[in-house]
C-alpha atoms as a PDB file:
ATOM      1  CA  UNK A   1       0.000   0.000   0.000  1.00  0.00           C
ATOM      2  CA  UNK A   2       1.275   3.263  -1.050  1.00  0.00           C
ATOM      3  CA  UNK A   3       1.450   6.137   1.514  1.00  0.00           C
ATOM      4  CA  UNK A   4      -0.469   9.195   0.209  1.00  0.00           C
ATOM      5  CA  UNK A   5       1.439  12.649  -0.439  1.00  0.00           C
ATOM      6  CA  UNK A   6       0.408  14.473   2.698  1.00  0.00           C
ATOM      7  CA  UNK A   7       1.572  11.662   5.218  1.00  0.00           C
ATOM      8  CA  UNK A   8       4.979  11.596   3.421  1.00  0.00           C
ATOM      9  CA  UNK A   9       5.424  14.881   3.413  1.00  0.00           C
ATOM     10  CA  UNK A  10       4.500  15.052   7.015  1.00  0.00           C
ATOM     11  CA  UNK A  11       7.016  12.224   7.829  1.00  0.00           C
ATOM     12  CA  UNK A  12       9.699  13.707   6.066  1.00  0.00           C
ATOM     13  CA  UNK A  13       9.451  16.873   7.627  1.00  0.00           C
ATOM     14  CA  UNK A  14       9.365  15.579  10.582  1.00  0.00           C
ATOM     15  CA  UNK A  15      12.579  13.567   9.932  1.00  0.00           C
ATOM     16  CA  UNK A  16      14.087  16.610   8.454  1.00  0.00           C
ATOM     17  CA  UNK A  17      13.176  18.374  11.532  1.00  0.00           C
ATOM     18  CA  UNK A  18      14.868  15.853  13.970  1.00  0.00           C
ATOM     19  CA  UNK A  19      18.014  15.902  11.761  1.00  0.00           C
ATOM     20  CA  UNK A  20      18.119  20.054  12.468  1.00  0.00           C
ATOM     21  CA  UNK A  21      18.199  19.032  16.102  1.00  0.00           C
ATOM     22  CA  UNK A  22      20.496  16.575  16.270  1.00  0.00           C
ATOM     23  CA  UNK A  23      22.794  18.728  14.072  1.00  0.00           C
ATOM     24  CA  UNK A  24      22.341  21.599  16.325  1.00  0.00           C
ATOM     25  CA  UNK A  25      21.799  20.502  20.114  1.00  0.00           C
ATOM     26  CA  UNK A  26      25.346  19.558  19.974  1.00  0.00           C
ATOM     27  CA  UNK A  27      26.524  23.536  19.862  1.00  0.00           C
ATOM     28  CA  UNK A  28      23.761  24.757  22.834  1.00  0.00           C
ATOM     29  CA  UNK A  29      24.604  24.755  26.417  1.00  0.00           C
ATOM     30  CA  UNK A  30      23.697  21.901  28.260  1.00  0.00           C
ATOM     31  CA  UNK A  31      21.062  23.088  30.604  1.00  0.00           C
ATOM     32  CA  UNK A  32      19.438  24.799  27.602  1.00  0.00           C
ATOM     33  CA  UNK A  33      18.904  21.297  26.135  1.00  0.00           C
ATOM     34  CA  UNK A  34      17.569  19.965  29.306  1.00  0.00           C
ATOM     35  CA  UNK A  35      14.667  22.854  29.172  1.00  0.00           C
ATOM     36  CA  UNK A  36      13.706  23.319  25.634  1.00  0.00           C
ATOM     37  CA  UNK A  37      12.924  21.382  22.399  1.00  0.00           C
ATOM     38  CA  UNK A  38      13.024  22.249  18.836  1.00  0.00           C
ATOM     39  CA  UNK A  39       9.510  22.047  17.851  1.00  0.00           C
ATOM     40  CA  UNK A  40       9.098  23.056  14.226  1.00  0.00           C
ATOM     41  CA  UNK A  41      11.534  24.638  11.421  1.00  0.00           C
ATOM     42  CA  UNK A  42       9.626  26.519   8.730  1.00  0.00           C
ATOM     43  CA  UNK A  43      10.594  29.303   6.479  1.00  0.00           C
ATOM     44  CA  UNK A  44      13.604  29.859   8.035  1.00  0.00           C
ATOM     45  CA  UNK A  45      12.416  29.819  11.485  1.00  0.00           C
ATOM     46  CA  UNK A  46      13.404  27.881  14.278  1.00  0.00           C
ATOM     47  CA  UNK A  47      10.859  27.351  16.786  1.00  0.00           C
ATOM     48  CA  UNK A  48      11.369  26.503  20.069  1.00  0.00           C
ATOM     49  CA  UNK A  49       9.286  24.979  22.909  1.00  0.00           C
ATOM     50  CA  UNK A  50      10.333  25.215  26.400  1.00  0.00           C
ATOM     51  CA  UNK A  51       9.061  24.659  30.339  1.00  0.00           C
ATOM     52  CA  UNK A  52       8.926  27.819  31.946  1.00  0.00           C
ATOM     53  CA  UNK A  53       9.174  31.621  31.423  1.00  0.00           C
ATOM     54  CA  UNK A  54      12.347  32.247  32.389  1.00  0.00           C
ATOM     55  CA  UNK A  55      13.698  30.050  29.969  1.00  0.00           C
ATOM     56  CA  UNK A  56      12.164  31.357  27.446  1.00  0.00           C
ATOM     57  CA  UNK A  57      13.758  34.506  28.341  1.00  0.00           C
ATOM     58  CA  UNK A  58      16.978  33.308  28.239  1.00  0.00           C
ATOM     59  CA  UNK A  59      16.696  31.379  24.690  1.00  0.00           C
ATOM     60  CA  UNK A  60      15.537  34.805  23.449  1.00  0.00           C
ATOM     61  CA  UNK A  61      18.692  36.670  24.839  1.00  0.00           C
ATOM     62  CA  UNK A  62      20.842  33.387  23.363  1.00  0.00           C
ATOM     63  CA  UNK A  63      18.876  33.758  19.881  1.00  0.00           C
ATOM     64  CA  UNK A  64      22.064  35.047  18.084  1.00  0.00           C
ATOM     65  CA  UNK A  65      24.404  32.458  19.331  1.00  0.00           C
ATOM     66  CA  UNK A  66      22.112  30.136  18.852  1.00  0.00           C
ATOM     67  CA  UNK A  67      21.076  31.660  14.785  1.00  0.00           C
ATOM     68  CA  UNK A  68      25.077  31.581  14.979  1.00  0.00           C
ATOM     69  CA  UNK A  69      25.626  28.047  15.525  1.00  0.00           C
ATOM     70  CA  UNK A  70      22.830  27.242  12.832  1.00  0.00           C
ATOM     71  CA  UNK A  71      24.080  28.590   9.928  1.00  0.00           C
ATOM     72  CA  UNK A  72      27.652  28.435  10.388  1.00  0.00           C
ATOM     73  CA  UNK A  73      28.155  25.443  12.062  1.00  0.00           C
ATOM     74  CA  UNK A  74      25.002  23.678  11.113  1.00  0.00           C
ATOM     75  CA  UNK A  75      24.454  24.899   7.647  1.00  0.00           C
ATOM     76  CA  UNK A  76      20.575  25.713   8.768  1.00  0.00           C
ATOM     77  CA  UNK A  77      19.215  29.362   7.076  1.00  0.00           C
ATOM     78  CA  UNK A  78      17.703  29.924   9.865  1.00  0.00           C
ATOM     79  CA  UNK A  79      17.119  33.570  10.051  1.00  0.00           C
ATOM     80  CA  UNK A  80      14.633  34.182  13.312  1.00  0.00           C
ATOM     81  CA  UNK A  81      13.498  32.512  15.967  1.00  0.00           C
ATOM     82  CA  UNK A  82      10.512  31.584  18.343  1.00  0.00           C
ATOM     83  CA  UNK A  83      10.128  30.641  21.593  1.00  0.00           C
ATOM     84  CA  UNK A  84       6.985  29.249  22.903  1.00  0.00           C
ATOM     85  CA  UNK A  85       6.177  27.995  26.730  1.00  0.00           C
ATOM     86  CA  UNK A  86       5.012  24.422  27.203  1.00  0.00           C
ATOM     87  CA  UNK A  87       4.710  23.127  31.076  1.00  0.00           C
ATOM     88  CA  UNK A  88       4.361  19.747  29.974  1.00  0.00           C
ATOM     89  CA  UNK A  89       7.910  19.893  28.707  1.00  0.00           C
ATOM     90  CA  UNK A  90       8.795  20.126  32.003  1.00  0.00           C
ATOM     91  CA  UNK A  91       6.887  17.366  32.931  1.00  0.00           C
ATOM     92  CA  UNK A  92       8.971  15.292  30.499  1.00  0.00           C
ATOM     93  CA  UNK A  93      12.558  16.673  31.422  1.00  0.00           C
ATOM     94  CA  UNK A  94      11.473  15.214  35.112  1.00  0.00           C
ATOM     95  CA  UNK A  95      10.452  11.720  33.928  1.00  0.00           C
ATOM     96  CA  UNK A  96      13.327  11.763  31.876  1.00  0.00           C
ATOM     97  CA  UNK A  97      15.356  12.185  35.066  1.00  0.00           C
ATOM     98  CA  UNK A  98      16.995   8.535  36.677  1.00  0.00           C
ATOM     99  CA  UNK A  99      15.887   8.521  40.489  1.00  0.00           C
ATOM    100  CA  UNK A 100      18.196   6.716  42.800  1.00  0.00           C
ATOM    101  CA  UNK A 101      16.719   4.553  45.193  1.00  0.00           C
ATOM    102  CA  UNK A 102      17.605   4.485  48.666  1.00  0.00           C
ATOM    103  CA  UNK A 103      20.104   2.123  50.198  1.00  0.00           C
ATOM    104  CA  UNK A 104      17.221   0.282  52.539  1.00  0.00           C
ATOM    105  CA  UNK A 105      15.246  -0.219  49.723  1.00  0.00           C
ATOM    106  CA  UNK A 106      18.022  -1.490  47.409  1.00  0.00           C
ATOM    107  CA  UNK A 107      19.051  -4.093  50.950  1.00  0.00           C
ATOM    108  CA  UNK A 108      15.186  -4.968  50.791  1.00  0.00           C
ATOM    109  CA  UNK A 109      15.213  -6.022  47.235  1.00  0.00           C
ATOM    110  CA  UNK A 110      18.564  -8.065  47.390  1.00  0.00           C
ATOM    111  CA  UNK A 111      17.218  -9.705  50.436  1.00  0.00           C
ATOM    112  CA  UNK A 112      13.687 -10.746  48.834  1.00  0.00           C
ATOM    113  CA  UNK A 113      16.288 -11.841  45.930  1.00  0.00           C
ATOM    114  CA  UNK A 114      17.939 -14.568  47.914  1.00  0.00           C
ATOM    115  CA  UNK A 115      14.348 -15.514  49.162  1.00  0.00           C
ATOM    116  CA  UNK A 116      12.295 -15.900  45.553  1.00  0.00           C
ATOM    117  CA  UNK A 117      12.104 -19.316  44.105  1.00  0.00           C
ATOM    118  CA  UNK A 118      11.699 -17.892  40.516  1.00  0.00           C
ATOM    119  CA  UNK A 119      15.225 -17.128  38.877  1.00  0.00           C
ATOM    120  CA  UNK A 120      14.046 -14.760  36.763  1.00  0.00           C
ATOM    121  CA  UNK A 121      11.730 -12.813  39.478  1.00  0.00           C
ATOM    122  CA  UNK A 122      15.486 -13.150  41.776  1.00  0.00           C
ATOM    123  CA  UNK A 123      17.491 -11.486  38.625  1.00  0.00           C
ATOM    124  CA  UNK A 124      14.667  -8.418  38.239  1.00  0.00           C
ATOM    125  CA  UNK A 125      15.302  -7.757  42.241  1.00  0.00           C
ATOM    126  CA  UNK A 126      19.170  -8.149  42.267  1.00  0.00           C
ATOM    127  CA  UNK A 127      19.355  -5.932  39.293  1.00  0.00           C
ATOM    128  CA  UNK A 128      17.117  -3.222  40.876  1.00  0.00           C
ATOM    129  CA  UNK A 129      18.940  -3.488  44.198  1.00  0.00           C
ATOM    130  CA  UNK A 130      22.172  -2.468  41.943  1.00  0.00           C
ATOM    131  CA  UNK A 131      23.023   1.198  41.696  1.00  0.00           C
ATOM    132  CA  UNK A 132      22.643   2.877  38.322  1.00  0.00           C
END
């Protein structure tokens, strides 16, 4: 079955528009990439989502750098940019985030390890007793 026009052209510009980000996160400062996400690129527009106000703010006052590192480095003619606010990016960056588990609970599951009959059930608790 043949895809129609529209959903290829959607797909490819989405795949287009993941390639512009992985060319580009590279040359932005790491806790920028932990608060924003490049949404869309579209006539020569970046746009950019991100999880609060503030950092909005601050990708604004890094626009140049940023419009810098896209067209020199990146080879994107990019020309402007826009920042949008999104709160449920935030909710991402946390989930995204590894928790470590406290060292009674990681005791507790190596000691109901050495208790379970079922090898596989033992492995699943020995390797979450393990630190990350």
């Amino acid at each position: 079955m043949a895809e129609s026009d529209p959903l290829k052209a959607l797909k490819d510009h989405g795949r287009a528009t993941q390639a512009i980000k992985a060319a580009l996160w590279p040359h932005l400062p790491h806790t920028a990439r932990q608060h924003c996400d490049l949404a869309n690129f579209r006539d020569s527009t970046l746009f950019l989502v991100t999880d609060s106000p503030v950092w909005a703010a601050r990708l604004r006052h890094m626009s140049r750098q940023i419009l810098h590192a896209a067209r020199q480095r990146c080879k994107i003619p990019a020309t402007r940019i826009k920042v949008r606010i999104s709160p449920i990016l935030d909710r991402e960056v946390a989930r995204r985030q590894p928790r470590e588990l406290p060292e009674g609970v990681r005791r507790h599951f190596s000691q109901v390890a050495e208790t379970v009959d079922d090898p596989e059930l033992a492995a699943v608790f020995r390797r979450m007793s393990e630190k990350p």
